[in-house]
C-alpha atoms as a PDB file:
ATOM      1  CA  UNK A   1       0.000   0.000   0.000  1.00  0.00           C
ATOM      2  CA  UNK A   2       1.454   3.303  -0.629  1.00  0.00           C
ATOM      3  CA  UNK A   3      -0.473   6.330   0.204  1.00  0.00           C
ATOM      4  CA  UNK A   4      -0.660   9.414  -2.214  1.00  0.00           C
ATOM      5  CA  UNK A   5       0.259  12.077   0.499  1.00  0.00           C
ATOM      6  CA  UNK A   6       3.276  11.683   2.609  1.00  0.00           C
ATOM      7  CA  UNK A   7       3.660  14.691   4.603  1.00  0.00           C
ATOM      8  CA  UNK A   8       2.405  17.082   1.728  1.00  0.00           C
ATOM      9  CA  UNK A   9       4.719  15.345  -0.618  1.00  0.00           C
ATOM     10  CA  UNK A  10       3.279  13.077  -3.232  1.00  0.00           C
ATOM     11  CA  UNK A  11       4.507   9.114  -3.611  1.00  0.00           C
ATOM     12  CA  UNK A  12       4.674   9.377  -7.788  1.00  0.00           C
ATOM     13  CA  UNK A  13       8.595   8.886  -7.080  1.00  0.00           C
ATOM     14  CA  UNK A  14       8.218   5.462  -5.077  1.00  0.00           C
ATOM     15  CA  UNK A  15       5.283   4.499  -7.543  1.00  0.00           C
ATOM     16  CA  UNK A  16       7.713   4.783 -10.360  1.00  0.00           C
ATOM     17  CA  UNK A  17      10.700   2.815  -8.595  1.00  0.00           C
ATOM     18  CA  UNK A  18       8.191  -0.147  -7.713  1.00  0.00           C
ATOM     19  CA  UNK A  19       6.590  -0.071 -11.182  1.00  0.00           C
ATOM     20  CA  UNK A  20      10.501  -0.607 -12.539  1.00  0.00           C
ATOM     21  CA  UNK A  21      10.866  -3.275 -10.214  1.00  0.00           C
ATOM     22  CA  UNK A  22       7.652  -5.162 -11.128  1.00  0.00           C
ATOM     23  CA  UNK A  23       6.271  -5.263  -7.397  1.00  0.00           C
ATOM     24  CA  UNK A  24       2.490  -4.358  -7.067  1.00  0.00           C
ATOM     25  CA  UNK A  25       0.790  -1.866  -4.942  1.00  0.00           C
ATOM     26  CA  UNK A  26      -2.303   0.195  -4.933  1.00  0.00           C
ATOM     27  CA  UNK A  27      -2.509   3.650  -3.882  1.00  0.00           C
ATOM     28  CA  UNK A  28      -4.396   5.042  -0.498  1.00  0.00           C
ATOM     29  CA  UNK A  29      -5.847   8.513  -0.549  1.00  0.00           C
ATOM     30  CA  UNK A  30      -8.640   9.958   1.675  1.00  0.00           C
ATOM     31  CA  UNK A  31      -9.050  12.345  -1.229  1.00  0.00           C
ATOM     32  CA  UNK A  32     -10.660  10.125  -3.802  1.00  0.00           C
ATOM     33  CA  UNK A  33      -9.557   9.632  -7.488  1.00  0.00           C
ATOM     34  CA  UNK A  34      -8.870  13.336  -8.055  1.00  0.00           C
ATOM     35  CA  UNK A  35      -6.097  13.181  -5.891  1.00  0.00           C
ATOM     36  CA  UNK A  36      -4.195  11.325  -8.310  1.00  0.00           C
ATOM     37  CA  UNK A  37      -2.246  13.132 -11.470  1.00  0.00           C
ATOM     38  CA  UNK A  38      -3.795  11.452 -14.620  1.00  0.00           C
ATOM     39  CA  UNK A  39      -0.670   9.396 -15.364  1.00  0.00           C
ATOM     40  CA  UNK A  40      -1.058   7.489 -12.611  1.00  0.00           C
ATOM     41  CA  UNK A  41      -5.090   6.910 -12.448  1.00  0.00           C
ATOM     42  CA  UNK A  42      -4.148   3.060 -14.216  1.00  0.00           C
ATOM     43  CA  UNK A  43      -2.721   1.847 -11.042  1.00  0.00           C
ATOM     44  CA  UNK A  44      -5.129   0.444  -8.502  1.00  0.00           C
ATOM     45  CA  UNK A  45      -6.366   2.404  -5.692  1.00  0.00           C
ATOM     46  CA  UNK A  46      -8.256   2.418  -2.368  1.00  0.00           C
ATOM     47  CA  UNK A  47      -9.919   4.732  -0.612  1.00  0.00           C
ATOM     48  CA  UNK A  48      -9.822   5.264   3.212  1.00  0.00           C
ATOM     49  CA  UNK A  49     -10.851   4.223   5.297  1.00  0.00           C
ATOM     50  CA  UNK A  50      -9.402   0.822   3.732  1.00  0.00           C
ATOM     51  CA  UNK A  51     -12.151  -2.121   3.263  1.00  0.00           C
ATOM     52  CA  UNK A  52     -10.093  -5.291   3.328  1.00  0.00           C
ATOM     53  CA  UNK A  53     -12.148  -7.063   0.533  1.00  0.00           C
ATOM     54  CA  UNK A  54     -11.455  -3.733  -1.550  1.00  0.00           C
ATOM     55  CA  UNK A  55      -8.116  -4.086  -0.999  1.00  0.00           C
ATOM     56  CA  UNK A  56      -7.577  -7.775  -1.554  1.00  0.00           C
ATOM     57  CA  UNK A  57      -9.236  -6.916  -5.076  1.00  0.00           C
ATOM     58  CA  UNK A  58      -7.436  -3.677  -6.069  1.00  0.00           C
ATOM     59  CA  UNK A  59      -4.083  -6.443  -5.417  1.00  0.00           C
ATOM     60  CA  UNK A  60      -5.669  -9.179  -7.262  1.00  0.00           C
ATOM     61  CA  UNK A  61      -6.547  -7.358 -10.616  1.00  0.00           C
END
């Protein structure tokens, strides 16, 4: 899980690095889809508060 907002600083950077690397993860906002920049609305992504069967499908897709 990596959440959009760290501190007022966004997580595209990490997002990239694990996207290079193959490993999966979906994106956590409180802030809802518009949070994201559009280049990165194709990965997954969960809102909070997390649902576990949401988030067990966002990994699974």
């Amino acid at each position: 899980m990596l959440d959009i907002d760290l501190h007022g600083e966004k997580s595209y950077a990490i997002a990239d690095s694990l996207t290079q690397r193959h490993v999966r993860f979906v994106f956590t906002t409180g802030y809802g889809a518009h949070a994201l920049e559009l280049a990165y609305l194709v990965y997954p992504r969960c809102e909070k508060p997390l649902d576990a069967r949401m988030l067990f499908k966002a990994l699974t897709v």
